[in-house]
C-alpha atoms as a PDB file:
ATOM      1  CA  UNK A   1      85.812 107.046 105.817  1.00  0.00           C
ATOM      2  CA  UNK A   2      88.995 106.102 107.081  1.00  0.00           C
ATOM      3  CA  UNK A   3      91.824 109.097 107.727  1.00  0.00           C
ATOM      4  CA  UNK A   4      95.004 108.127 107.220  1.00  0.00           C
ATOM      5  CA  UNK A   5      98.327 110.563 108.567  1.00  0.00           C
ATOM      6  CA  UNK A   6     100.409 112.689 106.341  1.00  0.00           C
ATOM      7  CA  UNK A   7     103.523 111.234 105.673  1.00  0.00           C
ATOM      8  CA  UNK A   8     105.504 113.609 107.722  1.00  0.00           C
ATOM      9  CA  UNK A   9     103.715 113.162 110.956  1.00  0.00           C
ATOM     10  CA  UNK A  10     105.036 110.590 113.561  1.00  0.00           C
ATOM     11  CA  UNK A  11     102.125 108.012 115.101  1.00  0.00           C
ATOM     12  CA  UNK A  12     101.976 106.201 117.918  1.00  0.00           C
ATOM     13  CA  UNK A  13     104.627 103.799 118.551  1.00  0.00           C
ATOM     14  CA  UNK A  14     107.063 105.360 115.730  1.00  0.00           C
ATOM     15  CA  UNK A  15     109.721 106.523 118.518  1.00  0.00           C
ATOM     16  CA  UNK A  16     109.790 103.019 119.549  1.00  0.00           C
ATOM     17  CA  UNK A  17     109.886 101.253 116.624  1.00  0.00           C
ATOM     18  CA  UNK A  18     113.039 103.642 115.383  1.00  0.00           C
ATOM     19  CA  UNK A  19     114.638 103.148 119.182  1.00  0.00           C
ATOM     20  CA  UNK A  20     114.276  99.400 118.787  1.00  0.00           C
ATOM     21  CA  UNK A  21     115.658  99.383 115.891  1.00  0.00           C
ATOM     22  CA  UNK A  22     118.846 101.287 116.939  1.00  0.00           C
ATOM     23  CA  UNK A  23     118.991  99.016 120.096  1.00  0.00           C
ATOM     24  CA  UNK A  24     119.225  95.888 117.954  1.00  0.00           C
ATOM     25  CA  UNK A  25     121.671  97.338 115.003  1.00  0.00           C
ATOM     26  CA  UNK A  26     123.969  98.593 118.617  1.00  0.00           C
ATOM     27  CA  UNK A  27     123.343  94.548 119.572  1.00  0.00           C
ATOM     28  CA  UNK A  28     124.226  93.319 116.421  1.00  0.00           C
ATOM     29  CA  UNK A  29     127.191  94.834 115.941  1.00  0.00           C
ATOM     30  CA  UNK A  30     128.480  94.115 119.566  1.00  0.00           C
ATOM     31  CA  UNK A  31     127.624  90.288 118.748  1.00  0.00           C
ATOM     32  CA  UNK A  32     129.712  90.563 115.709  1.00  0.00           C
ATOM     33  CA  UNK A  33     132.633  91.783 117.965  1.00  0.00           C
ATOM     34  CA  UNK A  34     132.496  89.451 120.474  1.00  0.00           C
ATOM     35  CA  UNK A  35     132.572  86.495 117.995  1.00  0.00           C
ATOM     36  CA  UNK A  36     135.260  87.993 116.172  1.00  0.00           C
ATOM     37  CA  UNK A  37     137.922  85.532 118.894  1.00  0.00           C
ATOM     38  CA  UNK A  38     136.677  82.865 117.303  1.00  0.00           C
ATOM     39  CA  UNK A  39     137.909  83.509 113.965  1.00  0.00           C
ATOM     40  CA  UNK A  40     140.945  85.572 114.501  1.00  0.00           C
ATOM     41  CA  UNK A  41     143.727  84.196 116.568  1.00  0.00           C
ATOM     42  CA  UNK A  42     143.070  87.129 119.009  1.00  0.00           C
ATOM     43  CA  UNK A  43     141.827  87.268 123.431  1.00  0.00           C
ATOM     44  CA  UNK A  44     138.326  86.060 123.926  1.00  0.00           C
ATOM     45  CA  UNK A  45     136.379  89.210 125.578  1.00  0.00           C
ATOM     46  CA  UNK A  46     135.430  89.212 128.877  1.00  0.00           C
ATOM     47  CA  UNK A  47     131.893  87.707 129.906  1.00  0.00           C
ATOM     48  CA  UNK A  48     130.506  91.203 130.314  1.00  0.00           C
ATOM     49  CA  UNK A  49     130.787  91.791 126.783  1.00  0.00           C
ATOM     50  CA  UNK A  50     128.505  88.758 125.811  1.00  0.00           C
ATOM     51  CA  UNK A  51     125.954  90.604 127.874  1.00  0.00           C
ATOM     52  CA  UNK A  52     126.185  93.381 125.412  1.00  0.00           C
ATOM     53  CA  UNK A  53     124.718  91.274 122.956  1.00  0.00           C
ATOM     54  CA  UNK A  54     121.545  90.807 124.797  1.00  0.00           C
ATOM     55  CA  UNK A  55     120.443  94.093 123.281  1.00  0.00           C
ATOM     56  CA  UNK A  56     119.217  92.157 120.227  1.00  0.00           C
ATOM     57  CA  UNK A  57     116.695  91.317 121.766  1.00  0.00           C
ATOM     58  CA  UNK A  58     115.745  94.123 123.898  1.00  0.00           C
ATOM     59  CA  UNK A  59     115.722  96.015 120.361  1.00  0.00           C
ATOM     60  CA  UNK A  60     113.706  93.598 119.291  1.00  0.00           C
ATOM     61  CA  UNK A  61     111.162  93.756 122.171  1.00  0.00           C
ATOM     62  CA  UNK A  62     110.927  97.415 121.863  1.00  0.00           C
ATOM     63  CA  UNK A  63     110.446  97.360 117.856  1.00  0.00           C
ATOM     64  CA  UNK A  64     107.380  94.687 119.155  1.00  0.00           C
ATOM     65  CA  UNK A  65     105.921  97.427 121.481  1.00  0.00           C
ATOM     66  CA  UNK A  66     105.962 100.349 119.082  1.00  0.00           C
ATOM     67  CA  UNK A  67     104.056  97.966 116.490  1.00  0.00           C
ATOM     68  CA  UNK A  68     101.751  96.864 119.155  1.00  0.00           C
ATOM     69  CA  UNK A  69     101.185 100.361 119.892  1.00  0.00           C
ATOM     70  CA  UNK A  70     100.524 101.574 116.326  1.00  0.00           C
ATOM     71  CA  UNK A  71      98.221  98.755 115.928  1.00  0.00           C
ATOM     72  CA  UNK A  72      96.155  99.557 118.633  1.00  0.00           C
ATOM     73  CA  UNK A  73      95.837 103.370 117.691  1.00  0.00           C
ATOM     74  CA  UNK A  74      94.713 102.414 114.303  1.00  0.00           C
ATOM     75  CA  UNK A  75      92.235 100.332 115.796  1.00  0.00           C
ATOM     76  CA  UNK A  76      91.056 102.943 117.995  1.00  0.00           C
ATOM     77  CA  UNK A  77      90.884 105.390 115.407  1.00  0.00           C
ATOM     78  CA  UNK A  78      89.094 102.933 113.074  1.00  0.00           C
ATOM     79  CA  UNK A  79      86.556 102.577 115.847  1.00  0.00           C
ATOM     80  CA  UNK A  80      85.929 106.355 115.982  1.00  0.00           C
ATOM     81  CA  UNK A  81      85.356 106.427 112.372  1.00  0.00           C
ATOM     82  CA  UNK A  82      83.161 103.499 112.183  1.00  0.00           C
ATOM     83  CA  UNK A  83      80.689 105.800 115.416  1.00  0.00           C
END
């Protein structure tokens, strides 16, 4: 018998799934910035600003993590069931 979550409730690793995602869209869009000097005729940004960008991939990590996390609740739970 497996027992699956109402739709409204929030499992494990939901926070960071929805946090990573917000982290990457915040990356994304400060990646689009910073290349924007390369197609207008406008002053590069500053190297600082490239570092910005890095949060693509920190979203990305985190997203990871809260999947990780969800997977190994379900697997726990699936092992409860199963005893």
């Amino acid at each position: 018998m497996t027992v699956t979550p109402h739709g409204d409730e929030a499992r494990p690793g939901d926070g960071l799934v929805r946090a990573g995602g917000i982290v990457f869209i915040a990356g994304a869009v400060a990646t689009l910035v910073t290349m924007a000097p390369l197609f207008l005729d406008i002053k590069p940004f500053p190297p600082s600003a490239w570092a910005v960008c890095m949060l693509m991939g920190v979203g990305f990590l985190i997203s990871a993590a809260g999947v990780l996390r969800s997977a190994a609740a379900q697997r726990r739970a699936a092992r409860a069931s199963q005893a």
